[in-house]
Protein backbone atom coordinates (compact mmCIF):
# COMPACT_ATOMS: atom_id res chain seq x y z
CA UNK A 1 48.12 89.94 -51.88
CA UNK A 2 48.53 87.44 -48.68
CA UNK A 3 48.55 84.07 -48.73
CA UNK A 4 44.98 84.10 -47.17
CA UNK A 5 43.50 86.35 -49.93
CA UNK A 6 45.03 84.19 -52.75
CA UNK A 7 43.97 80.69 -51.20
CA UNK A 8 40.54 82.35 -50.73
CA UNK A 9 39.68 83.49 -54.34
CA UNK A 10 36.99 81.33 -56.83
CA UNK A 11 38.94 78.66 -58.71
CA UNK A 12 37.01 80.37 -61.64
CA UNK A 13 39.22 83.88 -60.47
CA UNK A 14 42.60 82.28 -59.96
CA UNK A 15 42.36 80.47 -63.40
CA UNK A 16 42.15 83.79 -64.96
CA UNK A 17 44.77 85.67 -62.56
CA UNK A 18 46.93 82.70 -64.06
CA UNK A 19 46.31 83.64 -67.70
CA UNK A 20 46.67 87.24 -66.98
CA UNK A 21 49.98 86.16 -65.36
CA UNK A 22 48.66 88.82 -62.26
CA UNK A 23 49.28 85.52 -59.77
CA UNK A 24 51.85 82.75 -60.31
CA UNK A 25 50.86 78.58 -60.36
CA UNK A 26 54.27 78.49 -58.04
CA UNK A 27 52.61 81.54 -56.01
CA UNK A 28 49.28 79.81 -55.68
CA UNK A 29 50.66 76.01 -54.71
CA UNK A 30 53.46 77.48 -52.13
CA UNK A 31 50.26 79.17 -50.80
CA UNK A 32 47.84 76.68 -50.70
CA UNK A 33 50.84 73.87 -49.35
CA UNK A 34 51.20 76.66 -46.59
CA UNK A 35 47.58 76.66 -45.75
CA UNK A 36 47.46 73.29 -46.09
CA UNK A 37 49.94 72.81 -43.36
CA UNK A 38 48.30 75.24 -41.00
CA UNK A 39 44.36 73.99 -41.56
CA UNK A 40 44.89 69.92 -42.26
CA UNK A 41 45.11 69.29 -38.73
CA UNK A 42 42.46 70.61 -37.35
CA UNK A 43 40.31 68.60 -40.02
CA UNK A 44 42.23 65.68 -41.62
CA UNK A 45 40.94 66.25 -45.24
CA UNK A 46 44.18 65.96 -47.22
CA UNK A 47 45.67 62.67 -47.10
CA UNK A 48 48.73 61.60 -49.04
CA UNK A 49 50.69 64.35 -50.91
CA UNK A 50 52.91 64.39 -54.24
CA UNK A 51 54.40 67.51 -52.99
CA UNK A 52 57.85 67.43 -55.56
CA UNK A 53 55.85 67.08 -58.22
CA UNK A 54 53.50 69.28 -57.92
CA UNK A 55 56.49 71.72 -57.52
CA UNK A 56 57.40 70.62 -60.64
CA UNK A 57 54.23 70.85 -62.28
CA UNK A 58 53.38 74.25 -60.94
CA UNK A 59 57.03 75.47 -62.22
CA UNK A 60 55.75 73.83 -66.05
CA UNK A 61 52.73 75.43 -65.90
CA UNK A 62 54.24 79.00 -64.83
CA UNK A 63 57.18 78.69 -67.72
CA UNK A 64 53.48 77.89 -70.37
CA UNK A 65 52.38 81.00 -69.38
CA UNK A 66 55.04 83.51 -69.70
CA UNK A 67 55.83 81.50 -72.71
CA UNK A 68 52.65 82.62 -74.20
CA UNK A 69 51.03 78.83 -74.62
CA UNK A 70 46.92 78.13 -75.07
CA UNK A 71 46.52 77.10 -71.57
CA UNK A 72 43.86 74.40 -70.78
CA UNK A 73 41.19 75.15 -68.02
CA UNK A 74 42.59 73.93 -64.60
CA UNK A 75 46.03 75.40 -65.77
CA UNK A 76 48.58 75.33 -62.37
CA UNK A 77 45.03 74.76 -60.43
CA UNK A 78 45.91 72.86 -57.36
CA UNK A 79 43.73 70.10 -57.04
CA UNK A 80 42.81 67.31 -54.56
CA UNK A 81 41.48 64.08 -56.14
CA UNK A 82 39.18 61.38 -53.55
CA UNK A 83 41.10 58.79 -52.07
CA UNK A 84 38.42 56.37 -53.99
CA UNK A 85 40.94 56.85 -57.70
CA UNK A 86 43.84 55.66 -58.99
CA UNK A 87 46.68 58.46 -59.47
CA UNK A 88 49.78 57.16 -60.81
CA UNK A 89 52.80 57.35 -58.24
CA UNK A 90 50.48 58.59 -55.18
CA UNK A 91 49.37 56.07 -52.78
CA UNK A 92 45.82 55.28 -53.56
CA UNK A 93 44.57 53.60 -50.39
CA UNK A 94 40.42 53.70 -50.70
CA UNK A 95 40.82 53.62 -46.80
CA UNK A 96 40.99 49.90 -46.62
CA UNK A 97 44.03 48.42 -44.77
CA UNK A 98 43.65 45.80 -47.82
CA UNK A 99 45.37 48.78 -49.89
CA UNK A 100 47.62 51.01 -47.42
CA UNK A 101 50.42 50.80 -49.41
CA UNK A 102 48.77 50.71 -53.20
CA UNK A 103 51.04 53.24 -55.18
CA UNK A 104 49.10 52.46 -58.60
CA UNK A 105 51.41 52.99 -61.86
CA UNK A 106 48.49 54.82 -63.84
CA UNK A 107 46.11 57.12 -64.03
CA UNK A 108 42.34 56.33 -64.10
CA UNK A 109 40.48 57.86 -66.88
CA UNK A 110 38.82 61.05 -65.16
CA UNK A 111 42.33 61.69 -63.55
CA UNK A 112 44.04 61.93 -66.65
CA UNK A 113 41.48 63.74 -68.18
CA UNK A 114 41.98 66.69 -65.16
CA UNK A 115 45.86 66.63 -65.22
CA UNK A 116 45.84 67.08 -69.08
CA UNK A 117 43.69 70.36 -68.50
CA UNK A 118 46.22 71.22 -66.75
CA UNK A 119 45.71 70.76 -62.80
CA UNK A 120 48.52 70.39 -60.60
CA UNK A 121 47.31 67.29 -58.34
CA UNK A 122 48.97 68.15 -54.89
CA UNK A 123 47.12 65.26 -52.79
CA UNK A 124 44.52 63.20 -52.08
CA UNK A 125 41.44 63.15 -49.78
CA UNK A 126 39.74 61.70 -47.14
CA UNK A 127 36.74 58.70 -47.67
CA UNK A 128 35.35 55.74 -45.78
CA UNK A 129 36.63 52.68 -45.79
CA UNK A 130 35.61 51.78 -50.18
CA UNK A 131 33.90 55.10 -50.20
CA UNK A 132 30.93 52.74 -47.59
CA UNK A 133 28.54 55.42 -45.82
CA UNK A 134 28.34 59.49 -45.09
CA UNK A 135 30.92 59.41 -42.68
CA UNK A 136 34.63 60.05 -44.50
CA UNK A 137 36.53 57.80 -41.48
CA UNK A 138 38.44 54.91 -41.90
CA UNK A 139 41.40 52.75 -40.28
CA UNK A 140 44.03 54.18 -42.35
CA UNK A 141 43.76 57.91 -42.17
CA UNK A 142 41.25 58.20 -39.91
CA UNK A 143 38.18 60.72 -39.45
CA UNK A 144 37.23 64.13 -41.10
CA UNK A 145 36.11 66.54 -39.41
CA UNK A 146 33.54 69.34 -40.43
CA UNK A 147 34.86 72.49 -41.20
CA UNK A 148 32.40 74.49 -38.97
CA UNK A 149 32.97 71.95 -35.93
CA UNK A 150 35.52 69.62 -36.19
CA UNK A 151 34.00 67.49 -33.79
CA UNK A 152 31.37 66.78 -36.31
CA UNK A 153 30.85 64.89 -39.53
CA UNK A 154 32.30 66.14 -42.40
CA UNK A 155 29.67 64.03 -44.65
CA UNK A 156 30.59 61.32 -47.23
CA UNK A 157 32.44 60.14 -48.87
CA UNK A 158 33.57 62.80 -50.45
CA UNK A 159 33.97 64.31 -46.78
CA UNK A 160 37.84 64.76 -47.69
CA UNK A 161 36.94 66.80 -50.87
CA UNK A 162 34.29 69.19 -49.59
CA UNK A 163 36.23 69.66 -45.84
CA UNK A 164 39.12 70.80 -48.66
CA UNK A 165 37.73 73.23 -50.20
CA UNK A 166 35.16 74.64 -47.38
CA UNK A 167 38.58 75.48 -45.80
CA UNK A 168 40.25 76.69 -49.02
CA UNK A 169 43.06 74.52 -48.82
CA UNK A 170 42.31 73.42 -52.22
CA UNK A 171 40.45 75.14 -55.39
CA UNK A 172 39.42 71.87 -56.90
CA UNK A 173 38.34 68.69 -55.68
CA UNK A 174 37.06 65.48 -57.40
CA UNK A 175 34.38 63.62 -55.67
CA UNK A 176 31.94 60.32 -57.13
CA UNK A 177 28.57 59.45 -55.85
CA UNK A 178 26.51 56.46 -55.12
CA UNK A 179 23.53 57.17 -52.82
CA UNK A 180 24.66 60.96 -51.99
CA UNK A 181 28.67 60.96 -51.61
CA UNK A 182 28.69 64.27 -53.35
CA UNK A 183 25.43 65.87 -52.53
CA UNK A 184 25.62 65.11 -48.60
CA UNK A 185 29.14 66.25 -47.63
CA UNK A 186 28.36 69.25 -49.85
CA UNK A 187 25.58 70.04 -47.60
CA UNK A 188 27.41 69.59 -44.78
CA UNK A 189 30.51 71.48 -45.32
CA UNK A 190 28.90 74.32 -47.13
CA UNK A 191 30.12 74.02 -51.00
CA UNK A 192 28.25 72.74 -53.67
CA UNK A 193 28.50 69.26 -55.01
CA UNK A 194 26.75 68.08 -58.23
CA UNK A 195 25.38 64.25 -59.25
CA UNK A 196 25.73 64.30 -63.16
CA UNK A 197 23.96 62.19 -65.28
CA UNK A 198 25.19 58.33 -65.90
CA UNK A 199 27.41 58.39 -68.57
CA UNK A 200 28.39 62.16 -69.04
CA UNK A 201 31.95 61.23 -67.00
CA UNK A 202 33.54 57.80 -67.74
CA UNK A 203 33.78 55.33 -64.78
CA UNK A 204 36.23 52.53 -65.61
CA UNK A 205 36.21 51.18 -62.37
CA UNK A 206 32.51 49.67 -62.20
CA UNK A 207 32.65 46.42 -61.98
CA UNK A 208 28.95 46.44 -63.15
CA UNK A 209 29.43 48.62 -65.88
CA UNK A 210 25.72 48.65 -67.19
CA UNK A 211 24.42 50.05 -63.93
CA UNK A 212 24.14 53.32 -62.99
CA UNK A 213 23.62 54.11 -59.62
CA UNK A 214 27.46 55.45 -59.31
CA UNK A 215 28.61 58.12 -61.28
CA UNK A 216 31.63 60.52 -60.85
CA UNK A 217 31.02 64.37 -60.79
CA UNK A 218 32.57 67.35 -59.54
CA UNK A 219 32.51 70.31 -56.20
CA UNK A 220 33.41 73.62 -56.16
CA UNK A 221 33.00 76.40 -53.72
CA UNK A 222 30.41 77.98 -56.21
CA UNK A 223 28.89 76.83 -59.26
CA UNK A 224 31.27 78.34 -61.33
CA UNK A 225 33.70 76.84 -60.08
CA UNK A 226 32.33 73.37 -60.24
CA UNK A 227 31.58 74.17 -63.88
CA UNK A 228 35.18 74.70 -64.60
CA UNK A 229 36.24 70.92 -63.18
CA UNK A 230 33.24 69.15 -64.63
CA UNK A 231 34.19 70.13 -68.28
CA UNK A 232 37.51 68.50 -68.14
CA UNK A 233 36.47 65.45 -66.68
CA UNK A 234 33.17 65.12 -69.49
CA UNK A 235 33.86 62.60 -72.06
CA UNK A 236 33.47 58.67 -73.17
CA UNK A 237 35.55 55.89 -72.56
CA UNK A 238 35.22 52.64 -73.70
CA UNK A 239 35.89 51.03 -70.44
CA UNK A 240 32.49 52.54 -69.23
CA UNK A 241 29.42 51.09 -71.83
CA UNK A 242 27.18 53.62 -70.78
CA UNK A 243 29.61 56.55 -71.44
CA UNK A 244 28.78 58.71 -74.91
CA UNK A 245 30.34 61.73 -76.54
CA UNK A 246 29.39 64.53 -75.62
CA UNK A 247 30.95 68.27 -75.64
CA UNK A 248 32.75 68.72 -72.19
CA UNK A 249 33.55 72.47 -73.44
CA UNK A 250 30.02 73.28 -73.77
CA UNK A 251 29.64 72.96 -69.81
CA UNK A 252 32.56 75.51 -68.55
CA UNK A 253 30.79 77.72 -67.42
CA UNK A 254 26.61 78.01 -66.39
CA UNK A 255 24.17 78.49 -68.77
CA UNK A 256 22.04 81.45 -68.38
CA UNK A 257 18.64 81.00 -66.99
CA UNK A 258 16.03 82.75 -66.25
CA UNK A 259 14.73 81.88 -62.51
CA UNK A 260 11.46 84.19 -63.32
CA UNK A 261 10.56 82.17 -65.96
CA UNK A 262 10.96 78.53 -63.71
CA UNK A 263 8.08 76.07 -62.80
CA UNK A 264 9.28 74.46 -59.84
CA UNK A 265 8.59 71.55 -57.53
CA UNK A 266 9.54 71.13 -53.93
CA UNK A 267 8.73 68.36 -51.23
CA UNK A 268 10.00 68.52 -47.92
CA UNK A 269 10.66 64.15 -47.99
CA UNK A 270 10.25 63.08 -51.70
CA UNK A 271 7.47 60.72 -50.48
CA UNK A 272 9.25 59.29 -47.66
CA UNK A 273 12.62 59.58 -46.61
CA UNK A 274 13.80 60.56 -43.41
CA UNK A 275 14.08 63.93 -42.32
CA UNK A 276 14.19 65.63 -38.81
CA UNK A 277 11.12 67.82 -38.32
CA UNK A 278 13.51 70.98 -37.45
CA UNK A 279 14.91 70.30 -41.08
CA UNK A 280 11.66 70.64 -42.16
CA UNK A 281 11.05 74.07 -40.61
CA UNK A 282 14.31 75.38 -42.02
CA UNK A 283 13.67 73.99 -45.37
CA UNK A 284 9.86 75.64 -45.10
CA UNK A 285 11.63 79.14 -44.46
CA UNK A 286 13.82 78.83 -47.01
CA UNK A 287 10.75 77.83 -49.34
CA UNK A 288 9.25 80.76 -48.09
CA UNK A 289 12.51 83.26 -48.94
CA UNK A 290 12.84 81.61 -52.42
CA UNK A 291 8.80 81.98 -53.42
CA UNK A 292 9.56 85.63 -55.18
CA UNK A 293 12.29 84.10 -57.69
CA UNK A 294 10.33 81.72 -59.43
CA UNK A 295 7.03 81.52 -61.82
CA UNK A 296 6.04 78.91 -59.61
CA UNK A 297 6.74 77.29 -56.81
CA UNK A 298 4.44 74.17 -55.73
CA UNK A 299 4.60 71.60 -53.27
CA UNK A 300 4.07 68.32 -54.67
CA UNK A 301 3.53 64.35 -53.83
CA UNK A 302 6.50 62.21 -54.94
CA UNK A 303 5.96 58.36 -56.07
CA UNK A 304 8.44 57.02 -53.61
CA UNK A 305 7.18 52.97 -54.26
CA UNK A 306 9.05 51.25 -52.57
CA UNK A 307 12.88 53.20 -53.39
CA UNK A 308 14.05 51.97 -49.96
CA UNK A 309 13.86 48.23 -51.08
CA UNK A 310 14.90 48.62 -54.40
CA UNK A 311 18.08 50.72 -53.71
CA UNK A 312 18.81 48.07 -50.93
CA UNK A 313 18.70 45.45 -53.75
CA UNK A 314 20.87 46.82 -56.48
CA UNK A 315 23.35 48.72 -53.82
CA UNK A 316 23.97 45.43 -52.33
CA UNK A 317 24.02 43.57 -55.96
CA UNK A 318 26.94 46.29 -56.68
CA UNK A 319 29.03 45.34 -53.50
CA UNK A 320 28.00 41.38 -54.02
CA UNK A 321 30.15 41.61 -57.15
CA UNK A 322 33.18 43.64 -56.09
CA UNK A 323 33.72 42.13 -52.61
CA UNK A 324 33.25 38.42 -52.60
CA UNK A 325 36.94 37.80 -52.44
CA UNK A 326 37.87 40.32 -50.07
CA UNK A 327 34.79 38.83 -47.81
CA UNK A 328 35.71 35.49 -48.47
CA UNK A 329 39.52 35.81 -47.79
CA UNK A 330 40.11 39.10 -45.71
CA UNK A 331 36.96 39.78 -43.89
CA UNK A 332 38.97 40.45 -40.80
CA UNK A 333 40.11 43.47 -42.67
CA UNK A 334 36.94 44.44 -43.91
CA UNK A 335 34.99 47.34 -41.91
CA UNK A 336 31.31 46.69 -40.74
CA UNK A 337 29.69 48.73 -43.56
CA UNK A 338 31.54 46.89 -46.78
CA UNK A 339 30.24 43.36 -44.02
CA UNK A 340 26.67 44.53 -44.24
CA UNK A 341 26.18 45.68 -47.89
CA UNK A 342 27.97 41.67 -48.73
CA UNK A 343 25.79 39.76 -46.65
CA UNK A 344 22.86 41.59 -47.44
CA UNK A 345 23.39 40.64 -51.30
CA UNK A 346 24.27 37.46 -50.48
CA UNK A 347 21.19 36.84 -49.17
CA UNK A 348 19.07 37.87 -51.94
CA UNK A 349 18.20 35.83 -55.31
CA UNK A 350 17.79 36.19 -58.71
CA UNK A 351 14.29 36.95 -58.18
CA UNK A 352 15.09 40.08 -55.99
CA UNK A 353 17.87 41.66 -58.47
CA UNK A 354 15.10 41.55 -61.18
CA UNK A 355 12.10 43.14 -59.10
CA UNK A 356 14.63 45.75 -58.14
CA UNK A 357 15.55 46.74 -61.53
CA UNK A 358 11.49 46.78 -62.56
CA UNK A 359 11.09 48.93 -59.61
CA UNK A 360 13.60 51.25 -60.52
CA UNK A 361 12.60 51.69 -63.65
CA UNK A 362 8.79 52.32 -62.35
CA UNK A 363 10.31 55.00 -60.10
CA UNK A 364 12.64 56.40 -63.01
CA UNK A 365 9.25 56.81 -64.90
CA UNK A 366 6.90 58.33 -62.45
CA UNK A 367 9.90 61.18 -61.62
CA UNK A 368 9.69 62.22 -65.44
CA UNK A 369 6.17 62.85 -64.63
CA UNK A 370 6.67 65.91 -62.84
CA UNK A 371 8.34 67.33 -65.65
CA UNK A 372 5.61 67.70 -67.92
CA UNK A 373 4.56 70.55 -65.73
CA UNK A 374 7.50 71.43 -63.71
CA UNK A 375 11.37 72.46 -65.04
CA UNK A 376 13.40 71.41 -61.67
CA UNK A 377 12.13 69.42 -58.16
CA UNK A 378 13.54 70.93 -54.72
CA UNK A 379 14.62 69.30 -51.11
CA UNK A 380 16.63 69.58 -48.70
CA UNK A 381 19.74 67.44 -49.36
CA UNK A 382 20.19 65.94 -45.88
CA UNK A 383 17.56 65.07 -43.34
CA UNK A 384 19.49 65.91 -40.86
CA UNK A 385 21.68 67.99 -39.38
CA UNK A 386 26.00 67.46 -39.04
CA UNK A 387 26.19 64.57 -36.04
CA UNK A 388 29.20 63.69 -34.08
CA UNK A 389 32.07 61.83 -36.19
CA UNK A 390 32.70 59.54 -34.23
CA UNK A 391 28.93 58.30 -34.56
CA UNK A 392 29.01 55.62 -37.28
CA UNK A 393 25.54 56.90 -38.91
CA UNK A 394 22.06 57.82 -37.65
CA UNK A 395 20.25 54.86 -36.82
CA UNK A 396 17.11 56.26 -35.01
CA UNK A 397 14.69 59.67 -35.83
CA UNK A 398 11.61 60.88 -33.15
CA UNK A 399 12.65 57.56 -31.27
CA UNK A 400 11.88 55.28 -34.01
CA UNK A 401 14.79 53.02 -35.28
CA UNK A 402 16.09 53.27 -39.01
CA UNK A 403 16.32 50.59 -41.51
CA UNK A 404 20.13 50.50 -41.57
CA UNK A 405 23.16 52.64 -41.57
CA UNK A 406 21.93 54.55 -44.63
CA UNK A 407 18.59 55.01 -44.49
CA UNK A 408 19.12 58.38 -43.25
CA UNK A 409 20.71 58.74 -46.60
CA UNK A 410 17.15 58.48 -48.61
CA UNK A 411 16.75 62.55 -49.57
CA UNK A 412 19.56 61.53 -51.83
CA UNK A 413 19.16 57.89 -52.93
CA UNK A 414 15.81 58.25 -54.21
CA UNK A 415 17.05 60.51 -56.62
CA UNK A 416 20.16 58.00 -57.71
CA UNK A 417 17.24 55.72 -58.37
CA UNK A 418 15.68 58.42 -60.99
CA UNK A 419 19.31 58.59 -62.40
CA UNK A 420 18.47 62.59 -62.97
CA UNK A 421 21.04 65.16 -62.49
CA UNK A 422 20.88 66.93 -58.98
CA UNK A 423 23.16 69.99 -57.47
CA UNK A 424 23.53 70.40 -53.73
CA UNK A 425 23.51 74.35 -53.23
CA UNK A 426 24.51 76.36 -50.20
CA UNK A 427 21.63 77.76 -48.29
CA UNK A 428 22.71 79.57 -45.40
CA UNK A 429 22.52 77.41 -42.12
CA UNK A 430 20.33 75.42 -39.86
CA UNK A 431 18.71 75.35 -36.80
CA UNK A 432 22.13 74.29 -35.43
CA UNK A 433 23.73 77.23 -37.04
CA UNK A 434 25.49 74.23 -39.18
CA UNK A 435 25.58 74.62 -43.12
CA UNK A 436 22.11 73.92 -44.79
CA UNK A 437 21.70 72.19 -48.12
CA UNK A 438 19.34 72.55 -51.18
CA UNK A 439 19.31 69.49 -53.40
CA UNK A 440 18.10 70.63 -56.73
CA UNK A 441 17.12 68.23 -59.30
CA UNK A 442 17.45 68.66 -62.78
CA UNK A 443 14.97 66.79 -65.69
CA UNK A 444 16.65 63.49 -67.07
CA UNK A 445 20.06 64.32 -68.99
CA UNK A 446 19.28 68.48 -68.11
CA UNK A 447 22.96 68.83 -66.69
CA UNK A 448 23.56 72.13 -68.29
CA UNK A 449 20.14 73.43 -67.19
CA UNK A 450 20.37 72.55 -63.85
CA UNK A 451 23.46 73.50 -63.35
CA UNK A 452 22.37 77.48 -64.97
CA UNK A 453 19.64 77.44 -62.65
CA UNK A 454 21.51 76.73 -59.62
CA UNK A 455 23.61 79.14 -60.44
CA UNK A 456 21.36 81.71 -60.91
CA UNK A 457 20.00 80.50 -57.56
CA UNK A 458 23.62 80.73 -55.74
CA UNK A 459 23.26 85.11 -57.44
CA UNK A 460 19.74 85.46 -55.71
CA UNK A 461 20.83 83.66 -52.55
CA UNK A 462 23.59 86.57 -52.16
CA UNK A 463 21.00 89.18 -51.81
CA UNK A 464 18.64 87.39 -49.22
CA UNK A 465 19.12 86.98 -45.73
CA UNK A 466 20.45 84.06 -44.28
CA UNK A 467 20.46 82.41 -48.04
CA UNK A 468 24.24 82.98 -48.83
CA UNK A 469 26.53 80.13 -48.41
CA UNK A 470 27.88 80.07 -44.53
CA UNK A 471 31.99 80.40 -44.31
CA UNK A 472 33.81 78.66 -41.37
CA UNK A 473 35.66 80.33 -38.77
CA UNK A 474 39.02 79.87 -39.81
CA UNK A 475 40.53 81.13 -37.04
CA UNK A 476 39.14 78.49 -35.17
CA UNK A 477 40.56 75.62 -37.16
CA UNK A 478 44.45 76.83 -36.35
CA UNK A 479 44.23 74.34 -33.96
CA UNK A 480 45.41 70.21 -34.53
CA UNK A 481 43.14 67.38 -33.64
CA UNK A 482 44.67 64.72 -32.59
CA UNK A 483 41.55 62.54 -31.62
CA UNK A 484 40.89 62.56 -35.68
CA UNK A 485 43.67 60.52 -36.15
CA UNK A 486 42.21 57.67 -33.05
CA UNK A 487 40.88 55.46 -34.85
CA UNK A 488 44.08 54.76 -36.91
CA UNK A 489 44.85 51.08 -36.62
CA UNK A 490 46.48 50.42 -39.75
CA UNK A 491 48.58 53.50 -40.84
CA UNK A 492 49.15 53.96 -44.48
CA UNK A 493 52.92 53.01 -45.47
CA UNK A 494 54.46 56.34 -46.93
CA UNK A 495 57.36 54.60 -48.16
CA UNK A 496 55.10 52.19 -50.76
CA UNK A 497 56.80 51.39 -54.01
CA UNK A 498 54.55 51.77 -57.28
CA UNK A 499 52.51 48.74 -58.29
CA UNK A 500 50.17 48.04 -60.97
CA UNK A 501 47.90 46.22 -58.88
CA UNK A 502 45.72 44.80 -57.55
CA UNK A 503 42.68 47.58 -57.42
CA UNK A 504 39.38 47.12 -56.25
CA UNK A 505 37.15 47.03 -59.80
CA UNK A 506 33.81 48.82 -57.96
CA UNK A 507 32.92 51.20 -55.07
């Protein structure tokens, strides 16, 4: 088998090649480091690399195996974690200057949880600057760019991640998600990215612990495949309050559903967000192509309220208490998003914070509505379609200015508002011939569900016509960009020693 065939194959496939001992972890990491090497350029998704040890983890793992050992489920996996969490020994930068040369001396909690089920963490990926906005760029790596044009966004901030494995440099990818950082460079880059519940993976690095608009979660290039990470990193801590136990083994692979038997929702703007009207004619054909597979398929009105104010409020609230001191004492190094987000909590009172939370909680409410008659709601993910990286965010639509740099973010953040579990799925491509996203949403705490019914989706998909998920051209991405890496102004310092702090406490 070549190097291309082996980097190519379902994480789901090489985990059992591995068991089988038909493929070797020291085969599949010199292989994906080779690929690596040949693809990164052209997209900048791999940052900083542990290269020796991964060598020396993939050698462990391969002696486990011919040693007959239980092996766990990412055994000798190569995997990329987001630039947003602490690995121990690998610089951990969050693309802020503030933390170029932050070599932490630990292991965060879902980190440890993925290396102990055996994944061989070769590197880290690309984010904005604190994991800020849909556009994985930032001062110390610089941009990433999209897998099917590398001219264009990549999506954020788990850009890094999805650009990763859209390009099969890596099998498995970590990515976290505040108002779409999973679902939106999913749908951009073609691989499917899922928003678990609050609470199902621990997140020790919220400085508000009790709220939970920002959750950690998993992407794969399939379902399966995302099934396969998200088990491993299931599980309570008690550094996260709103963590509970909960059987990660039970979600390894997807449950079976039956799509015949579905009730389901769709809206083309879940009652108001932003989306370009030729999304909306691809998202109506693809409504049209999925009709057949389900009991039911209905359009329906979504209680919106007033989700734009309210997620303004408690995002802001969030940054407010993780970034006072870094306003206050670096804002020089600070890039214009983390700026905004501060002074827009700053400027809000007591008053605000609790309207927002009554709000949310109206919204959460009227959502769980439509499942008394419904099992899943359907969107598009993104409102639009990839846009140049080296545009900060979408700021107008049909002429008419946006709120602010994420309001063309909504498809996604009214959802985090609802707190229910929603998978971004593949859907062939869009007017622009650019990967097309379905954001299905699960009922409140329904990860396993939604999660079989996506994948039952992703099977259907296969057989329709312009359903399937899109590929790249990798030939075309054999090429380096060096106008990526232009916006560099404070390269990382390779040669950082290992501290134990400080770390930013919230993203």
């Amino acid at each position: 088998m070549s190097n291309k065939e082996l980097v190519s194959l379902s994480a789901v496939e090489m985990r059992r090649r591995i068991g089988t001992k038909e493929i070797s972890p020291v085969e599949l990491l010199e292989a994906c480091l080779d690929h690596i090497a040949a693809v990164n350029p052209a997209v900048n998704a791999v940052t900083a690399m542990a290269v020796k040890r991964a060598r020396q983890e993939a050698k462990a793992a391969e002696t486990a195996v011919r040693r007959g050992e239980e092996l766990p489920l990412l055994h000798g996996l190569p995997t990329g974690i987001k630039d947003l969490e602490e690995t121990r020994d690998l610089l951990t930068t969050y693309g802020s200057p503030l933390y170029r040369d932050y070599v932490p001396n630990y292991d965060n909690v879902m980190v440890s949880r993925v290396r102990a089920a055996g994944a061989v963490v070769v590197g880290k990926t690309n984010v904005p600057e604190f994991g800020a906005g849909s556009n994985s760029r930032n001062p110390v790596w610089g941009a990433t760019g999209n897998p099917f044009n590398p001219s264009l966004n990549a999506g954020g901030s788990s850009g890094g991640s999805a650009a990763a494995l859209a390009t099969d440099m890596l099998p498995v990818c970590t990515g976290s998600d505040t108002g779409g950082s999973l679902r939106n460079p999913a749908s951009f880059c073609g691989i499917v990215g899922f928003r678990p519940s609050p609470g199902m993976v621990a997140v020790e690095r919220r400085a508000m612990g009790w709220t939970p608009i920002s959750v950690l979660g998993p992407m794969g290039r399939s379902v399966a495949d995302l099934c396969l990470l998200y088990a491993t990193q299931i599980g309570p801590d008690d550094s996260d309050p709103l963590s509970f136990p909960v059987d990660g083994a039970a979600f390894a692979e997807p449950w079976p559903v039956d799509l015949g038997s579905l009730r389901v929702a769709y809206t083309e703007d879940y009652g108001g967000a932003p989306v370009d009207p030729e999304i909306r004619k691809v998202f109506r054909d693809r409504i049209k192509k999925m009709k057949p597979l389900f009991a039911r398929l209905d359009k329906v009105d979504v209680d919106y309220g007033e989700a734009d104010r309210c997620f303004d409020v408690i995002r802001a609230v969030n940054f407010l208490s993780r970034y006072q001191n870094d306003y206050e004492n670096n804002r020089k190094m600070l890039g214009p998003n983390i700026i905004a987000n501060y002074e827009l909590g700053a400027k809000m009172s007591l008053k605000d914070f609790a309207w927002a939370h009554g709000e949310q909680t109206r919204i959460f409410r009227a959502f769980q509505d439509i499942y008394k008659d419904y099992d899943l709601v359907i969107g598009p993910t993104v409102g639009f379609s990839p846009f140049p990286w080296k545009q900060l965010y979408i700021d107008e639509m049909n002429g008419k200015k946006l709120r602010n740099y994420y309001h063309w973010m909504a498809t996604k953040y009214f959802i985090t508002l609802t707190s229910n579990p929603a998978v971004s799925l593949p859907c062939g491509v869009d007017h622009k011939k650019m990967p097309f996203g379905l954001q299905v949403v699960g009922r409140f705490r329904g990860d396993g569900e939604v999660l079989g019914a996506a994948h039952a989706m992703e099977q259907a998909f296969k057989a329709i016509p312009g359903m399937a998920r899109p590929l790249p051209d990798m030939a075309k991405l054999r090429k380096p960009r060096p106008d990526l890496k232009s916006i560099v102004t404070h390269p990382p310092k390779l040669n950082a020693k290992t501290s134990n702090g400080p770390a930013p406490a919230a993203l």
